[in-house]
PDB file of N, CA and C in Angstrom:
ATOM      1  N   UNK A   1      89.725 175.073  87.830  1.00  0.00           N
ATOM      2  CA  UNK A   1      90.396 176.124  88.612  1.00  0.00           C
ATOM      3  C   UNK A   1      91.916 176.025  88.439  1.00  0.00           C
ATOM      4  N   UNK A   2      92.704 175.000  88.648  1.00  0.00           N
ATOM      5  CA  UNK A   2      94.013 174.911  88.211  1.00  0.00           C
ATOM      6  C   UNK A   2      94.232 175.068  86.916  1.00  0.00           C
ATOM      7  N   UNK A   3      93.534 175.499  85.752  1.00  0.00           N
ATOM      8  CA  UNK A   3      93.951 175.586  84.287  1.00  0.00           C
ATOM      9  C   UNK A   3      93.905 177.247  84.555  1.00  0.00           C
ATOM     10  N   UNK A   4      93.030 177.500  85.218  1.00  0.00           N
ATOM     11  CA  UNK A   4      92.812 178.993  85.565  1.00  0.00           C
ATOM     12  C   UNK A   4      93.785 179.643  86.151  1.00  0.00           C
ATOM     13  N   UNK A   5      94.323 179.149  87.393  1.00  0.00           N
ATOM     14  CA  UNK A   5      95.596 179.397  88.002  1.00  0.00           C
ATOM     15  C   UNK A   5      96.528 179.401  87.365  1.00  0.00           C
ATOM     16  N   UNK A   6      97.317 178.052  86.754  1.00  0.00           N
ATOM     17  CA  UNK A   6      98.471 177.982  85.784  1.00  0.00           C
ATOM     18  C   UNK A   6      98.006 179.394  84.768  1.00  0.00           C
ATOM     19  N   UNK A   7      97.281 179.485  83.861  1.00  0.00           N
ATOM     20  CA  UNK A   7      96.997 180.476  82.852  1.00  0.00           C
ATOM     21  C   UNK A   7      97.057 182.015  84.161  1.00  0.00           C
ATOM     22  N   UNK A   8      96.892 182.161  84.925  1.00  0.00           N
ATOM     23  CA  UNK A   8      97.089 183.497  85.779  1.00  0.00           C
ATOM     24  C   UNK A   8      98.659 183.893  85.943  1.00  0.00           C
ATOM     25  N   UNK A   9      99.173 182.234  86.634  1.00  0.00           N
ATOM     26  CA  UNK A   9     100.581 182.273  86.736  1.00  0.00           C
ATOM     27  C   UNK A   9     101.364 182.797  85.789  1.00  0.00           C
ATOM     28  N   UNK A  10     101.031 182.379  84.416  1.00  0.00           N
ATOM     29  CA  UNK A  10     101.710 182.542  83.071  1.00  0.00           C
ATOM     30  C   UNK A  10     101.997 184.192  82.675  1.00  0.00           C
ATOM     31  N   UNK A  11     100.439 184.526  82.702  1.00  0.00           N
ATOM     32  CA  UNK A  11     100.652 186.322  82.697  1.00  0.00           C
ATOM     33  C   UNK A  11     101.441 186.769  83.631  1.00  0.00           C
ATOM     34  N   UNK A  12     101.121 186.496  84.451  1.00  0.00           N
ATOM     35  CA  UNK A  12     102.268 187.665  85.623  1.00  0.00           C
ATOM     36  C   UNK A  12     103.246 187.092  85.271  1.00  0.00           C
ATOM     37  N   UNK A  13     103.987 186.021  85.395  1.00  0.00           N
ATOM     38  CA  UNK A  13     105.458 185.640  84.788  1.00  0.00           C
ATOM     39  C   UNK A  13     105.668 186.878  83.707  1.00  0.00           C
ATOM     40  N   UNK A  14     104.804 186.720  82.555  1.00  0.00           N
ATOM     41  CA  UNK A  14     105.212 187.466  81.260  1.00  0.00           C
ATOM     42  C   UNK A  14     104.913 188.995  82.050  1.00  0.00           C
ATOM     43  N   UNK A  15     104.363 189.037  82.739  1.00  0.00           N
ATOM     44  CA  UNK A  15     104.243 190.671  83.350  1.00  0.00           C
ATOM     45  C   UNK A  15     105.711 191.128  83.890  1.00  0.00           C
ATOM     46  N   UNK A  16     105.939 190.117  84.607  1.00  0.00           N
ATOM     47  CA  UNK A  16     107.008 190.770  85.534  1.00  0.00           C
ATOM     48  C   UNK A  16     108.310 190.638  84.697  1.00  0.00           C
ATOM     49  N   UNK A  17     108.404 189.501  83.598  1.00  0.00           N
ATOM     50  CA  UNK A  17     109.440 189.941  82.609  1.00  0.00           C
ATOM     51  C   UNK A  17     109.282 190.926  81.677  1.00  0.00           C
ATOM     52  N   UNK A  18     108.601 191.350  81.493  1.00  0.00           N
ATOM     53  CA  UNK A  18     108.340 192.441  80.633  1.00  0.00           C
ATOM     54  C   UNK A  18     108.363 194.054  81.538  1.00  0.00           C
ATOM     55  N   UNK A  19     108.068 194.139  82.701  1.00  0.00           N
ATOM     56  CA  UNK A  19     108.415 194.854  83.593  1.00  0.00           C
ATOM     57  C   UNK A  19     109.981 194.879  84.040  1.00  0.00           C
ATOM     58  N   UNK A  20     110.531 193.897  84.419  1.00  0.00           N
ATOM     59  CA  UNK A  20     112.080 193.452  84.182  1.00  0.00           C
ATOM     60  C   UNK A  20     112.686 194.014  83.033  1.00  0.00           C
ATOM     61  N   UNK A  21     112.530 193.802  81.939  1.00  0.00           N
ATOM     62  CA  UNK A  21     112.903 194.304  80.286  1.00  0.00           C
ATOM     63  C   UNK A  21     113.057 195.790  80.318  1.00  0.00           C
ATOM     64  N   UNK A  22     111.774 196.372  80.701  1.00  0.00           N
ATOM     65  CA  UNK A  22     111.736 197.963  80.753  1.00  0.00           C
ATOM     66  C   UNK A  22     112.687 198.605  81.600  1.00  0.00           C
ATOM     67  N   UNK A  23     112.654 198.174  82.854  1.00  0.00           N
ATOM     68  CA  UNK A  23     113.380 198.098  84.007  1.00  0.00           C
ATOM     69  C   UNK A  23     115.135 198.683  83.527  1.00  0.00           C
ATOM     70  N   UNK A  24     115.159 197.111  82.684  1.00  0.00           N
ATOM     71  CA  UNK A  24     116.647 197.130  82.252  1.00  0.00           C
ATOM     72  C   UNK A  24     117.140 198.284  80.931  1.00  0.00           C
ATOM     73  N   UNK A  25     116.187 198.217  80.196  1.00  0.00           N
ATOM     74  CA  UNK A  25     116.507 199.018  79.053  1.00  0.00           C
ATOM     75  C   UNK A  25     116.206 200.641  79.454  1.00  0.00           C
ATOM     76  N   UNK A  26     115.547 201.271  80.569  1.00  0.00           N
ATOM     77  CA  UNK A  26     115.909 202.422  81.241  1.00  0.00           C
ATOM     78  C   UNK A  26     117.275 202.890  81.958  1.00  0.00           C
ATOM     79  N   UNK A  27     117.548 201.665  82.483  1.00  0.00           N
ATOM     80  CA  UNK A  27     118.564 202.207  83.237  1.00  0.00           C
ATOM     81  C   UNK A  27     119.760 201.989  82.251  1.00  0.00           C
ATOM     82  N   UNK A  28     119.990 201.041  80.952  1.00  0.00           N
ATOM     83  CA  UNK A  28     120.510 201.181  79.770  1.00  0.00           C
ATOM     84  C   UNK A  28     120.985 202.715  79.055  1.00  0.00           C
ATOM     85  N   UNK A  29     119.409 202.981  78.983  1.00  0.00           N
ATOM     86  CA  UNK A  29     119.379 203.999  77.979  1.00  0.00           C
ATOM     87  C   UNK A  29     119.900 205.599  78.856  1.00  0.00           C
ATOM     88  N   UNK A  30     119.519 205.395  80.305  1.00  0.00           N
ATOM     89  CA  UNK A  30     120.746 206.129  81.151  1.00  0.00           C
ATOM     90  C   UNK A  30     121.992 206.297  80.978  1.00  0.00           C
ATOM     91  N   UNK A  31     122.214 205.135  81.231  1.00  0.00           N
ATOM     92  CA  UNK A  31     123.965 204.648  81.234  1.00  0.00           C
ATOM     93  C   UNK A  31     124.223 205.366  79.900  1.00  0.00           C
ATOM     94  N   UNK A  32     123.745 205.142  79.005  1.00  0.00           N
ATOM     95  CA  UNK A  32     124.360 205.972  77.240  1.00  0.00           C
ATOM     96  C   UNK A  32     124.387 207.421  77.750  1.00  0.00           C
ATOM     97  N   UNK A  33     123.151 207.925  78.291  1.00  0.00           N
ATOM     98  CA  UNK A  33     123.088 209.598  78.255  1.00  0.00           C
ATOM     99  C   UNK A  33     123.854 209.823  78.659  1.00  0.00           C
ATOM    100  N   UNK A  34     123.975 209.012  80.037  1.00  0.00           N
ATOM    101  CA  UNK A  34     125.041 209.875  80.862  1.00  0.00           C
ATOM    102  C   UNK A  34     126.528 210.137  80.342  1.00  0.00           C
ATOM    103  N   UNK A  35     126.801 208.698  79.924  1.00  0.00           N
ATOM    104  CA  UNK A  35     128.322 208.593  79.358  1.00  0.00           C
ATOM    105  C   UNK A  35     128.052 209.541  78.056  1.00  0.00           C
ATOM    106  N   UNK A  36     126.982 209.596  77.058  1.00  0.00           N
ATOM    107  CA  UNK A  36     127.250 210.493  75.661  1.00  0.00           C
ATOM    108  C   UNK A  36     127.218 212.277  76.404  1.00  0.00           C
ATOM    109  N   UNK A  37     126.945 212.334  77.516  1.00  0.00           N
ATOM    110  CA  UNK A  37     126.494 214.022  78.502  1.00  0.00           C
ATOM    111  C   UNK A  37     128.161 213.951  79.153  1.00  0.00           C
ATOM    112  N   UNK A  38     128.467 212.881  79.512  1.00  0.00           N
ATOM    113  CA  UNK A  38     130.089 212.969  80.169  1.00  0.00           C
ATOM    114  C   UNK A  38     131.207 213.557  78.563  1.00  0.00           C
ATOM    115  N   UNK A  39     131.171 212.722  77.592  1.00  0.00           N
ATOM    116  CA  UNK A  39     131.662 212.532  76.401  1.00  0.00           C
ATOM    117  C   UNK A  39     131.705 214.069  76.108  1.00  0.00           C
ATOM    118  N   UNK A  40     130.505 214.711  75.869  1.00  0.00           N
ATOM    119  CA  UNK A  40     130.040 215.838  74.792  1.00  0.00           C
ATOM    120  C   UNK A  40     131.094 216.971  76.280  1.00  0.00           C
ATOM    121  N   UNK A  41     130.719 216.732  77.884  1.00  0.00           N
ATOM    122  CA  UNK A  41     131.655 218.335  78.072  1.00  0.00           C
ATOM    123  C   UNK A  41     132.878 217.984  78.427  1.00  0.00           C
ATOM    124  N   UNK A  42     133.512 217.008  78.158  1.00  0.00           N
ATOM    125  CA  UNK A  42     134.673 216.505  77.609  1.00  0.00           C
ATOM    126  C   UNK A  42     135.511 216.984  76.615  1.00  0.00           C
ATOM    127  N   UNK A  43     134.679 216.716  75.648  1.00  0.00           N
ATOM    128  CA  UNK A  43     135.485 217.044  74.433  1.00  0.00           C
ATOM    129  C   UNK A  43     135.031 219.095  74.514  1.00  0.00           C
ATOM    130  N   UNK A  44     133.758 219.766  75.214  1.00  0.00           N
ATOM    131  CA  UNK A  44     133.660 221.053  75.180  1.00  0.00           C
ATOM    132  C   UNK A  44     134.702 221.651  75.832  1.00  0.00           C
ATOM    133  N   UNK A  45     135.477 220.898  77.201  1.00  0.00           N
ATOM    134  CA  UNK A  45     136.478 221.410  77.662  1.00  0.00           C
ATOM    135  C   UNK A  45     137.803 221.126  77.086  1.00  0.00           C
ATOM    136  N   UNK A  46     137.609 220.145  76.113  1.00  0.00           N
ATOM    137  CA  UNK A  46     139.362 220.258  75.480  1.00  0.00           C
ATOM    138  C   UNK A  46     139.309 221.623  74.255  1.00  0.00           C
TER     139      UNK A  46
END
C-alpha cells in the first residue's frame, strides 16, 4: 500500500505541475496578445 501511495503521490505532483505549466504559459501567451493588440493600435493611431 505505501508503494501504491508514494506512486499516487508522484502523479498528482506531475499533475499539478503540469497544470501549473499550462496555467503559466496562458496567462504568458495573454500578456503577448495583449501587449502585440496594445502595440498594433498604437502604431494605427500614429
Amino acid at each position: 500500500m505505501s508503494v501504491f501511495a508514494v506512486f499516487l503521490a508522484i502523479v498528482a505532483g506531475l499533475m499539478a505541475v503540469a497544470l501549473i505549466a499550462l496555467f503559466v504559459t496562458m496567462i504568458v501567451l495573454a500578456v503577448k496578445s495583449r501587449r502585440t493588440a496594445t502595440a498594433a493600435t498604437l502604431y494605427r493611431n500614429d
